[in-house]
N, C-alpha and C. Protein backbone atom coordinates (compact mmCIF):
# COMPACT_ATOMS: atom_id res chain seq x y z
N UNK A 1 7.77 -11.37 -0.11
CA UNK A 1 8.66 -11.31 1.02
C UNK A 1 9.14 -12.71 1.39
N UNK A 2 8.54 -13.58 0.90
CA UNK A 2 8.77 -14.94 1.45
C UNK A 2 9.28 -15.54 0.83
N UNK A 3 9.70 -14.78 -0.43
CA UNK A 3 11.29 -15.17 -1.45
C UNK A 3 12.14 -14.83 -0.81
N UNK A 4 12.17 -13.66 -0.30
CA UNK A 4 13.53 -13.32 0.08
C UNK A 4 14.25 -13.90 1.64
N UNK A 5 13.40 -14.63 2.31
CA UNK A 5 13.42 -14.65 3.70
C UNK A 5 13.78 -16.85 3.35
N UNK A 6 13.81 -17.08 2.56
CA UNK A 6 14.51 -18.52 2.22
C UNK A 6 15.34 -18.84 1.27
N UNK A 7 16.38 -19.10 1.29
CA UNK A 7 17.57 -19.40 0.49
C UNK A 7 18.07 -20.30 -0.11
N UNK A 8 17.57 -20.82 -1.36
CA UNK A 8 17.47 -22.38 -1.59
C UNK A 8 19.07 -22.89 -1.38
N UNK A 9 18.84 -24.05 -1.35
CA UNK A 9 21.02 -24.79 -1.44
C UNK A 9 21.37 -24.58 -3.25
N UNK A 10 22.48 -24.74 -3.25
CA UNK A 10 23.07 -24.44 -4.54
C UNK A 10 22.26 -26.05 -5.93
N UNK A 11 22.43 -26.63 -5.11
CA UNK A 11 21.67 -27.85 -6.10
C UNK A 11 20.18 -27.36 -6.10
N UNK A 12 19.08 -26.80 -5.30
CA UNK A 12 17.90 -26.11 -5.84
C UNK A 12 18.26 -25.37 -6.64
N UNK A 13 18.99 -24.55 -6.69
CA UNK A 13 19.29 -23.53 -7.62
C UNK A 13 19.49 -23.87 -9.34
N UNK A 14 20.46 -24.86 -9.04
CA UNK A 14 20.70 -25.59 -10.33
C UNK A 14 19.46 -26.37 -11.19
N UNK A 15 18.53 -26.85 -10.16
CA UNK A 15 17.16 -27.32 -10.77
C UNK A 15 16.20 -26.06 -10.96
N UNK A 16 15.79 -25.31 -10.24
CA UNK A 16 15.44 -24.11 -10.73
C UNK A 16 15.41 -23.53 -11.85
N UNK A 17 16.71 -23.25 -12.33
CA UNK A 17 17.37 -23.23 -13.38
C UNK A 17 17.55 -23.51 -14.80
N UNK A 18 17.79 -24.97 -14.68
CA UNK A 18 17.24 -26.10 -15.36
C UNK A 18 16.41 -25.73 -16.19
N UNK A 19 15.42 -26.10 -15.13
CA UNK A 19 13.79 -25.67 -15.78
C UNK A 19 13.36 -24.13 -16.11
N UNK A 20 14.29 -22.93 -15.40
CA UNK A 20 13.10 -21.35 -15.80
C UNK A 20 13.56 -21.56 -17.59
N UNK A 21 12.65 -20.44 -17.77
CA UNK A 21 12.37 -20.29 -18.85
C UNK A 21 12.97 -18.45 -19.14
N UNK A 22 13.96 -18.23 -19.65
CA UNK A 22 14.56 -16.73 -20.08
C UNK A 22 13.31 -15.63 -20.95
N UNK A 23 13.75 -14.56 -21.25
CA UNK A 23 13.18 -13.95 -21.89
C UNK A 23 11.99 -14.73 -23.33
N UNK A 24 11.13 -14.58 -23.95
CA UNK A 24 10.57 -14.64 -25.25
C UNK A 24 10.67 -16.51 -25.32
N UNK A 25 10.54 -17.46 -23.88
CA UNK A 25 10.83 -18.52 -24.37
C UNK A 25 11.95 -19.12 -24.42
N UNK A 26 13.09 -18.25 -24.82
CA UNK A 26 14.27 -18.80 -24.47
C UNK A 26 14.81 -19.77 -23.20
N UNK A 27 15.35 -20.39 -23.25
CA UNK A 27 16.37 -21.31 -21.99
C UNK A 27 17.22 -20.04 -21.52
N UNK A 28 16.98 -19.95 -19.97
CA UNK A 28 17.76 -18.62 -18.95
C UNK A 28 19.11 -18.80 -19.37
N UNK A 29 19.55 -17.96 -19.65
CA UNK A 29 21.21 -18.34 -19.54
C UNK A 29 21.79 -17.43 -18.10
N UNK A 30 22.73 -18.15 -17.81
CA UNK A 30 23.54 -17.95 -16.80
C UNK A 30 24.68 -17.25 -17.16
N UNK A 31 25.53 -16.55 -16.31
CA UNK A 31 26.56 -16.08 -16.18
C UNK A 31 27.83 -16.81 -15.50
N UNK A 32 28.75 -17.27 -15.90
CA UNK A 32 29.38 -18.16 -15.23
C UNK A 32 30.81 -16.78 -13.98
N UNK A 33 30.19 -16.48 -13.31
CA UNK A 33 31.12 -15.43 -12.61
C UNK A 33 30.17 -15.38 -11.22
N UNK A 34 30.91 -15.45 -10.50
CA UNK A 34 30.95 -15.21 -8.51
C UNK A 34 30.04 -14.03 -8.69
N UNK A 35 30.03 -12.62 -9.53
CA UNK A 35 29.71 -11.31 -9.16
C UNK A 35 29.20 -11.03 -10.38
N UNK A 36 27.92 -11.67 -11.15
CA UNK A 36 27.70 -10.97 -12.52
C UNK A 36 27.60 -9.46 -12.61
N UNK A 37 27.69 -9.02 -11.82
CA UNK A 37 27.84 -6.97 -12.40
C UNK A 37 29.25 -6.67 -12.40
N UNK A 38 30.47 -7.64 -11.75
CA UNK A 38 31.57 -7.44 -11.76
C UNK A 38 32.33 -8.60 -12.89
N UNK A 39 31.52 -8.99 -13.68
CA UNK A 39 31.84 -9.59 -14.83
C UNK A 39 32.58 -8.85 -16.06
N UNK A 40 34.14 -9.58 -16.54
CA UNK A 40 33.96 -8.42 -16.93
C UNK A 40 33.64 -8.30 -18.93
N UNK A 41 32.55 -8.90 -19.38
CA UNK A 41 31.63 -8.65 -20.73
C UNK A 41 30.67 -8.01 -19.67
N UNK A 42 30.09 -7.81 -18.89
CA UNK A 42 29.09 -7.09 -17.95
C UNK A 42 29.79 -5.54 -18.25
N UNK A 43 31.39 -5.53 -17.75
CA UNK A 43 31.76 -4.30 -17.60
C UNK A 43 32.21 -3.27 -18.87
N UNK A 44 32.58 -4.28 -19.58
CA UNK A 44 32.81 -3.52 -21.15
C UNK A 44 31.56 -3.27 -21.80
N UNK A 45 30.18 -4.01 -21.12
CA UNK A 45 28.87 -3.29 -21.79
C UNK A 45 28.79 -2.41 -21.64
N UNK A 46 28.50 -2.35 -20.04
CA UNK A 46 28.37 -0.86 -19.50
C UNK A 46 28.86 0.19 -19.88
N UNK A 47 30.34 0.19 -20.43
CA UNK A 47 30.76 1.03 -20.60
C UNK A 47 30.93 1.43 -22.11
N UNK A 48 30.51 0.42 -23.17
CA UNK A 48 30.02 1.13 -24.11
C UNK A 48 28.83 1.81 -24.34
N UNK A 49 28.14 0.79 -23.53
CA UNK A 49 26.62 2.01 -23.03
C UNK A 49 26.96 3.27 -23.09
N UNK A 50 27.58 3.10 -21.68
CA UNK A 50 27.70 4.78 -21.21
C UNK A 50 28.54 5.49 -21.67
N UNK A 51 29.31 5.24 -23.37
CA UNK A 51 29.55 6.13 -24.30
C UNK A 51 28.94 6.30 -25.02
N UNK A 52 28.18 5.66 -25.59
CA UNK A 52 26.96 5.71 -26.85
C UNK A 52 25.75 6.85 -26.55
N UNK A 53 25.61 6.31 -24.96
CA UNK A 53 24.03 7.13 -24.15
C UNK A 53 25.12 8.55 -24.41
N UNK A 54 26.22 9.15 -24.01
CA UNK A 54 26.80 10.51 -24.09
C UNK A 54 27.32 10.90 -25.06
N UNK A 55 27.14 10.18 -26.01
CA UNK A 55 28.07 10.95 -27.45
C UNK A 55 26.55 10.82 -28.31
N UNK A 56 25.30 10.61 -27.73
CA UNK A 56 24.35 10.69 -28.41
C UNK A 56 24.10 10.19 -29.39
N UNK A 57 24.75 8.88 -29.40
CA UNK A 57 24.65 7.84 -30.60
C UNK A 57 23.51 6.74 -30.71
N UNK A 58 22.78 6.66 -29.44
CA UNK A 58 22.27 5.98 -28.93
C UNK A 58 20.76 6.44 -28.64
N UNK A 59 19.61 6.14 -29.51
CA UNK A 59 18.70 7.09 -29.44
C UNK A 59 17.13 6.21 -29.24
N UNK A 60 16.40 6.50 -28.36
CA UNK A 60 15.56 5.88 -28.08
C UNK A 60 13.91 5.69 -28.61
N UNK A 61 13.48 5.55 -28.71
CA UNK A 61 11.83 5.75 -29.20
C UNK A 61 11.12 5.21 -28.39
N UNK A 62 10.38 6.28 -28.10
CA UNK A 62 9.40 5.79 -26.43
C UNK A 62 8.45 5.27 -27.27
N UNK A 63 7.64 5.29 -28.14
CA UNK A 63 6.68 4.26 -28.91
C UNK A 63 7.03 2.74 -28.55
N UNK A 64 7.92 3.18 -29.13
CA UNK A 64 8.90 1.31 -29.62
C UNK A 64 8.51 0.59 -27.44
N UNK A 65 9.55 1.43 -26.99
CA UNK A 65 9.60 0.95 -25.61
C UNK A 65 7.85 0.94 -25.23
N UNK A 66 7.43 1.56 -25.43
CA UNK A 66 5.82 1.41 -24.37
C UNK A 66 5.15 0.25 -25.75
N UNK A 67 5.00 0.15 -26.62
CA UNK A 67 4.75 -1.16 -27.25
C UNK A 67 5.44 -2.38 -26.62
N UNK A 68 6.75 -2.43 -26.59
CA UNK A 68 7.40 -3.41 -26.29
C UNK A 68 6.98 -4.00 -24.87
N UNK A 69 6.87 -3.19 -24.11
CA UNK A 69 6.37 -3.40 -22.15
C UNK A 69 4.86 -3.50 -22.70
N UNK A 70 4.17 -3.00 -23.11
CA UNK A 70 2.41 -3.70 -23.23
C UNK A 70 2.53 -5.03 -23.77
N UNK A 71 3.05 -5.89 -25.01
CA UNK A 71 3.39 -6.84 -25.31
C UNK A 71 3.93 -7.72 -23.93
N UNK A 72 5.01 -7.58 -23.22
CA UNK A 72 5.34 -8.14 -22.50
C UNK A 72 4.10 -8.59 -21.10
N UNK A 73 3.27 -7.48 -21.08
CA UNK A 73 3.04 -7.18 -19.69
C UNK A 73 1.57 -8.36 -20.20
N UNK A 74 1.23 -7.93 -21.50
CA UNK A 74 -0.25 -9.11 -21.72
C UNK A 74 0.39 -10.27 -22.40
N UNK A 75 1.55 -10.73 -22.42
CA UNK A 75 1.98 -12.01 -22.32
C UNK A 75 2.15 -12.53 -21.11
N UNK A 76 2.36 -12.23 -20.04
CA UNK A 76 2.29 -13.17 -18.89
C UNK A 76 0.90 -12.82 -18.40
N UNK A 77 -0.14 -12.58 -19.07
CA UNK A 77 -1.25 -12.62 -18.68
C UNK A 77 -1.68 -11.06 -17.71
N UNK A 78 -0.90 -10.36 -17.55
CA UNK A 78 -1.50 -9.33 -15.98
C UNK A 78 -2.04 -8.50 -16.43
N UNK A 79 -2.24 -8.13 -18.11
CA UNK A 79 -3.47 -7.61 -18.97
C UNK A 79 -4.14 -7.88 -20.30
N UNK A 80 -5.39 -7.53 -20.34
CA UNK A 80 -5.52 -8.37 -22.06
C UNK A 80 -5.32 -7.41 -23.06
N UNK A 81 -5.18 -7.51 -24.24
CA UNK A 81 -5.19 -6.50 -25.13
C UNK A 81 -6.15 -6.04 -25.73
N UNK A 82 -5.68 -4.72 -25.63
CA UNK A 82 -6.56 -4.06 -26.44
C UNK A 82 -7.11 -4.11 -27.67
N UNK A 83 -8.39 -3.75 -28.52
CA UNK A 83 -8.38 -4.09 -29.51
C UNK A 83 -8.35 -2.48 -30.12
């Protein structure tokens, strides 16, 4: 709660930044747009998404996904793995 209740200035932000660290290690990348969901490579995703997810082209494997989130979840440490 005490993230949300302080608002750094735009130069914290930029050091913040700087330094997080993105997905797998990567350097965060940014979005250079006022409204990243009103971006519009944001909006042509979406919306190939949401033809792929309805023309059923687009097919999921809950294995794959619940491997992928256990990996994630005992890399930042909040469980160990199983053996």
């Amino acid at each position: 709660m005490a993230h949300t209740l302080t608002t750094p200035s735009y130069d914290q932000l930029d050091d913040l930044l700087a330094t997080a660290v993105g997905r797998f290690g990567r350097p965060a990348q940014t979005i250079d747009w006022n409204d990243p969901e009103s971006a519009p490579a944001r909006i042509l995703t979406v919306a190939r998404m949401r033809d792929r997810l309805s023309s059923g082209d687009y097919h999921i494997d809950a294995s794959l996904v619940a491997a992928a989130i256990i990996d994630r979840v005992c890399d930042v440490g909040l469980i160990s793995r199983f053996e």
